[in-house]
C-alpha atoms as a PDB file:
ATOM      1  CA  UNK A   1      15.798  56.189  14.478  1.00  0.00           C
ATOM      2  CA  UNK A   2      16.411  52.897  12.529  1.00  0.00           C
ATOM      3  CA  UNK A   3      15.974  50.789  15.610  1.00  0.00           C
ATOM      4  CA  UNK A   4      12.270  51.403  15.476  1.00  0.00           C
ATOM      5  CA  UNK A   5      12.001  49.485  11.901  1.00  0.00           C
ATOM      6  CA  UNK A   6      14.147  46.428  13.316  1.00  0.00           C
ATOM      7  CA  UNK A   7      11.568  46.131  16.453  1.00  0.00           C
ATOM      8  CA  UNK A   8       8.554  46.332  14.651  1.00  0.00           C
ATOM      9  CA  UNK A   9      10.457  43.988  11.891  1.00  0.00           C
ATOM     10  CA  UNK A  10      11.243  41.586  14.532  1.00  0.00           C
ATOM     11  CA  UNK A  11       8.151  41.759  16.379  1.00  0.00           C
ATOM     12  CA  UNK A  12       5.976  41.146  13.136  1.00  0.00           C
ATOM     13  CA  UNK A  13       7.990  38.796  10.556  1.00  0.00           C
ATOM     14  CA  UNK A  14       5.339  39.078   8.227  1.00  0.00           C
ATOM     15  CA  UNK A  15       6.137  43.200   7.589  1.00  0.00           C
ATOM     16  CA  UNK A  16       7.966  44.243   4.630  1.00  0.00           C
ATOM     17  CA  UNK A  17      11.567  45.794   4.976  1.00  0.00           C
ATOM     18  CA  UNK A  18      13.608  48.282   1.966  1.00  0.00           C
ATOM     19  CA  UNK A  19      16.090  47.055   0.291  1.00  0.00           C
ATOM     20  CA  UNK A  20      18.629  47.846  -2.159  1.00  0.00           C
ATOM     21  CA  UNK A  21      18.959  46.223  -5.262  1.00  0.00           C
ATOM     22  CA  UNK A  22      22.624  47.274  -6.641  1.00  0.00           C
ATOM     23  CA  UNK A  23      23.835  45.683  -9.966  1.00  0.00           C
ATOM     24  CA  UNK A  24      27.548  45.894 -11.343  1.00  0.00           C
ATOM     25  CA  UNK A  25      28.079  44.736 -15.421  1.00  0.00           C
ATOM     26  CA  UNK A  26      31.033  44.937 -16.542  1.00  0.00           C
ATOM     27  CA  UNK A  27      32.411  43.687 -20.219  1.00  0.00           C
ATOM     28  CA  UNK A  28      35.206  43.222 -22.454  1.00  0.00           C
ATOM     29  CA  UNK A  29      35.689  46.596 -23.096  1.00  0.00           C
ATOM     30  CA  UNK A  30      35.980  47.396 -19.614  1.00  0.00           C
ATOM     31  CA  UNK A  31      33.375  49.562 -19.263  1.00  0.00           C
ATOM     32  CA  UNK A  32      31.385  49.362 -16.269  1.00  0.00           C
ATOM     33  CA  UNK A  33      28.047  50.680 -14.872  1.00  0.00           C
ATOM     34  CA  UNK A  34      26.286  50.432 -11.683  1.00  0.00           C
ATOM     35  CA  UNK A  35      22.484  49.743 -11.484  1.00  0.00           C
ATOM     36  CA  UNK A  36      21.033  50.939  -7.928  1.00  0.00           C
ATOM     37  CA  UNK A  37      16.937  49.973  -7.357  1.00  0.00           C
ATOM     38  CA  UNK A  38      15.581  51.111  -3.327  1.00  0.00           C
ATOM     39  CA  UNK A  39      11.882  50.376  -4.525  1.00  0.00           C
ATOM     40  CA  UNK A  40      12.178  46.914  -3.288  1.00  0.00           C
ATOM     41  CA  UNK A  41      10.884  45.119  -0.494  1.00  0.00           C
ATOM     42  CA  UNK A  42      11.334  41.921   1.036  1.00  0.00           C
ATOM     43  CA  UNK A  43       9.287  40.362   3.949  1.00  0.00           C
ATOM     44  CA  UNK A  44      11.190  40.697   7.229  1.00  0.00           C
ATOM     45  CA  UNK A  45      11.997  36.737   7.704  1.00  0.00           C
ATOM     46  CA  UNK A  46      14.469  36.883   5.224  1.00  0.00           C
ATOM     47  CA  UNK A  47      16.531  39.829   6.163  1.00  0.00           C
ATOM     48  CA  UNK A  48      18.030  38.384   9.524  1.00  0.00           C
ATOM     49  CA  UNK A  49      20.550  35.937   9.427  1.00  0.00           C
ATOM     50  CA  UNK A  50      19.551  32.878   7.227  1.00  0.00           C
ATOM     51  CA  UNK A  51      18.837  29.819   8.433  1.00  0.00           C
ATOM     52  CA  UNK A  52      20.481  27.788   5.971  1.00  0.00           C
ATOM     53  CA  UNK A  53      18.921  24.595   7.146  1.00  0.00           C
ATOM     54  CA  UNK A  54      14.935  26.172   6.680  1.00  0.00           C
ATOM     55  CA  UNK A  55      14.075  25.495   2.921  1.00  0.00           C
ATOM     56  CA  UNK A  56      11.185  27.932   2.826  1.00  0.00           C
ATOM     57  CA  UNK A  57      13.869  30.886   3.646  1.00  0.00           C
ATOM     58  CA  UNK A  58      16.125  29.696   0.938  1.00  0.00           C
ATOM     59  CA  UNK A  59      13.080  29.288  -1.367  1.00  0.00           C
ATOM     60  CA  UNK A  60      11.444  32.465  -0.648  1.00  0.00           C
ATOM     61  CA  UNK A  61      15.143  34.259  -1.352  1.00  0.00           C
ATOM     62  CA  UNK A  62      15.859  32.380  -4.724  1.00  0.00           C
ATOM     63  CA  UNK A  63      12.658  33.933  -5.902  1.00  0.00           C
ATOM     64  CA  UNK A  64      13.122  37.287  -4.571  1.00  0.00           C
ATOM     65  CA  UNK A  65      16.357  37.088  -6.575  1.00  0.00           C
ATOM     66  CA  UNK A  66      15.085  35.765  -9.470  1.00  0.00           C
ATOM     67  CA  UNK A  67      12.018  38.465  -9.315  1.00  0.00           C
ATOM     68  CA  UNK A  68      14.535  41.477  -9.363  1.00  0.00           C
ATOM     69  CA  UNK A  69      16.783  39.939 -11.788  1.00  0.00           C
ATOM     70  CA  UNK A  70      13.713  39.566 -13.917  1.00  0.00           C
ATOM     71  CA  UNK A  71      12.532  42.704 -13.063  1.00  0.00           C
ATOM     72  CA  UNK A  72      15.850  44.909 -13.857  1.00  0.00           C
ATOM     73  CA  UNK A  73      17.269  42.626 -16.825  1.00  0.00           C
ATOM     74  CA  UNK A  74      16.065  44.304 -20.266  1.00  0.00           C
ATOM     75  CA  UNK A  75      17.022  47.598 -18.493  1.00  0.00           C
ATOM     76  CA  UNK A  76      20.329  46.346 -17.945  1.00  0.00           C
ATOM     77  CA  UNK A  77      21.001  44.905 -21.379  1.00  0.00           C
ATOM     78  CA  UNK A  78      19.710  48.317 -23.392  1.00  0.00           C
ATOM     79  CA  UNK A  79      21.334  50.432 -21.177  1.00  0.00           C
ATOM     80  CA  UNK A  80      23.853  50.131 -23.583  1.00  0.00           C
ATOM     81  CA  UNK A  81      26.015  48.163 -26.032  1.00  0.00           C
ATOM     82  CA  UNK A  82      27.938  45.459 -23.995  1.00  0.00           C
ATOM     83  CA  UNK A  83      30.082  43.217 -25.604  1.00  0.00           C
ATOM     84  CA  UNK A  84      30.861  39.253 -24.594  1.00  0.00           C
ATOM     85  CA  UNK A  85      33.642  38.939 -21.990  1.00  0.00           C
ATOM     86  CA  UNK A  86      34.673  35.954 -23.145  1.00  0.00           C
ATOM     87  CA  UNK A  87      35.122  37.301 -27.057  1.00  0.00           C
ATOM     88  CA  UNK A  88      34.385  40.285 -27.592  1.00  0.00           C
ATOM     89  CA  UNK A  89      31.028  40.219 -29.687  1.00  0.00           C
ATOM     90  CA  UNK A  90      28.499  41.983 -29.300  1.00  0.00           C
ATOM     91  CA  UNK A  91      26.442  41.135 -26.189  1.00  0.00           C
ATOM     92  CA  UNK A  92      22.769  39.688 -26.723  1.00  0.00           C
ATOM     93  CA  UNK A  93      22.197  38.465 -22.928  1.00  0.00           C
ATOM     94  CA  UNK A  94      23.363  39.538 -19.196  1.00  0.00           C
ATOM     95  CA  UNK A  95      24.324  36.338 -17.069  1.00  0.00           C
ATOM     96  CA  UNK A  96      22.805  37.481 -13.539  1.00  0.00           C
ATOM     97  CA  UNK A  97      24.975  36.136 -10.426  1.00  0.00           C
ATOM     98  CA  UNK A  98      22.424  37.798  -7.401  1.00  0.00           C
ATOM     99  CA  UNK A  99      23.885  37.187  -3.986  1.00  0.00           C
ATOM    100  CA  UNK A 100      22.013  37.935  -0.685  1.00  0.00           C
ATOM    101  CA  UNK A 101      23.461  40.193   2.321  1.00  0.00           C
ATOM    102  CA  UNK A 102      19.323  40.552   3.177  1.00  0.00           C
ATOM    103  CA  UNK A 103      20.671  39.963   6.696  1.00  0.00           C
ATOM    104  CA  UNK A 104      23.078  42.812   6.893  1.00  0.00           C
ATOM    105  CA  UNK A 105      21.535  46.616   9.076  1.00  0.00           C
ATOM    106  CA  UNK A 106      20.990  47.529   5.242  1.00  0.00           C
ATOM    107  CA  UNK A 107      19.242  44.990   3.586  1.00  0.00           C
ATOM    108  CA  UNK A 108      20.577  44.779  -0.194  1.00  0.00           C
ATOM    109  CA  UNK A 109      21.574  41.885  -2.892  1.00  0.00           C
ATOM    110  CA  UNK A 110      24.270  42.500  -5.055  1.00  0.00           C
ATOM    111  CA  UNK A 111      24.353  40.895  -8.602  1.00  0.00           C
ATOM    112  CA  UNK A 112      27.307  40.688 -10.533  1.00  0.00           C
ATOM    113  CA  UNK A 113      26.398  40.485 -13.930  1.00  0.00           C
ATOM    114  CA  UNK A 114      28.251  39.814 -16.831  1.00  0.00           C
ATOM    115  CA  UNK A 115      27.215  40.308 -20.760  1.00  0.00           C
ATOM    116  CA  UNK A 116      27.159  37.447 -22.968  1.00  0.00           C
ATOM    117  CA  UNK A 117      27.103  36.702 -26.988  1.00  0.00           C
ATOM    118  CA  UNK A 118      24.670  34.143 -27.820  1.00  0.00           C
ATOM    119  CA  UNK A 119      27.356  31.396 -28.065  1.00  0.00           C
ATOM    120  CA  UNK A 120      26.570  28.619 -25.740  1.00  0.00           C
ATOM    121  CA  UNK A 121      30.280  28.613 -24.844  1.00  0.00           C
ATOM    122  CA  UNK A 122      30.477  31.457 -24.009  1.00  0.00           C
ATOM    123  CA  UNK A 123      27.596  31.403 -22.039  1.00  0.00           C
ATOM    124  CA  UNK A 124      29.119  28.223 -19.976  1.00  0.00           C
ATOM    125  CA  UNK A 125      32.304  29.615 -19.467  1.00  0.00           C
ATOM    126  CA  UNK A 126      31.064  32.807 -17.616  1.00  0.00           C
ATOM    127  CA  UNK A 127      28.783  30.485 -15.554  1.00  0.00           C
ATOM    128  CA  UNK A 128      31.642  28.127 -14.651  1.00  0.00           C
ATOM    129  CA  UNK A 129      33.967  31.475 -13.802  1.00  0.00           C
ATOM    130  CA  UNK A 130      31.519  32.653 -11.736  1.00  0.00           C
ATOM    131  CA  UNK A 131      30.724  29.632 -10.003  1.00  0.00           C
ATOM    132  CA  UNK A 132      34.801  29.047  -9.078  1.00  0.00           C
ATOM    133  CA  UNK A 133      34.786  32.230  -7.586  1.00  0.00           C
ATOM    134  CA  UNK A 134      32.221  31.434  -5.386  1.00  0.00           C
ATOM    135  CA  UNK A 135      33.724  28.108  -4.587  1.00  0.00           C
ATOM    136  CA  UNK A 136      36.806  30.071  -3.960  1.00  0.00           C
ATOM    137  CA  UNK A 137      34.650  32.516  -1.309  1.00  0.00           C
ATOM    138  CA  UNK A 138      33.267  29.182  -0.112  1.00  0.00           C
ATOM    139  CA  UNK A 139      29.932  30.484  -1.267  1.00  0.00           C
ATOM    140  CA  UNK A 140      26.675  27.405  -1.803  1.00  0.00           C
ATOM    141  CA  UNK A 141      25.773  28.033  -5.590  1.00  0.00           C
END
């Protein structure tokens, strides 16, 4: 019964909980492919609800995000050829945009991520797309 591992999650905050790591790229071509990781953990005080006010818990979930991003990149990039979605050369990076539902019953963070030529522009314009739509969600970037 799952209520067992929220309890003892609860009870000890330092205890590690499962989570998903799911990753969607999608690129010019329109081809898309879903990346799904469950080896992951993450300590329990970051998969409640945030408190957006405590540093530490925003700290300590910037670097788990950064750590599977790091973790899962060069896997995402050879999985295939991508190409840029801004103009349609071949990819040579994947812009990461990790978000954090940690405190949802199933822990997971999504990443959106988006190949990329190596054309600074380019680069800058996916970045600035992505960060609208966040703006739009009212999402902190």
């Amino acid at each position: 019964m799952n209520n067992s591992i929220t309890s003892s999650s609860i009870s000890n905050p330092n205890a590690n909980r499962s989570i998903e790591y799911a990753i969607t790229c999608s690129d010019a071509t329109g081809q898309e492919e879903k990346f799904v990781f469950h080896q992951h953990t993450a300590p329990s005080s970051v998969c409640q609800q945030p408190d957006l006010s405590s540093n530490q818990i925003k700290t300590q979930i910037i670097l788990l995000m950064r750590d599977l991003v790091k973790t899962h990149h060069k896997e995402v990039l050879q999985a295939r050829a991508w190409f840029c979605v801004e103009c349609n050369r071949s990819a040579t990076n994947i812009i990461h945009n990790p978000m954090s539902y940690l405190h949802l019953p199933k822990p997971q963070i999504i990443d959106l991520a988006t190949p990329c030529c190596a054309n600074k522009i380019c680069e800058a314009s996916i970045q600035a797309h992505f960060a609208e739509m966040m703006a739009t969600m009212d999402v902190p970037n």
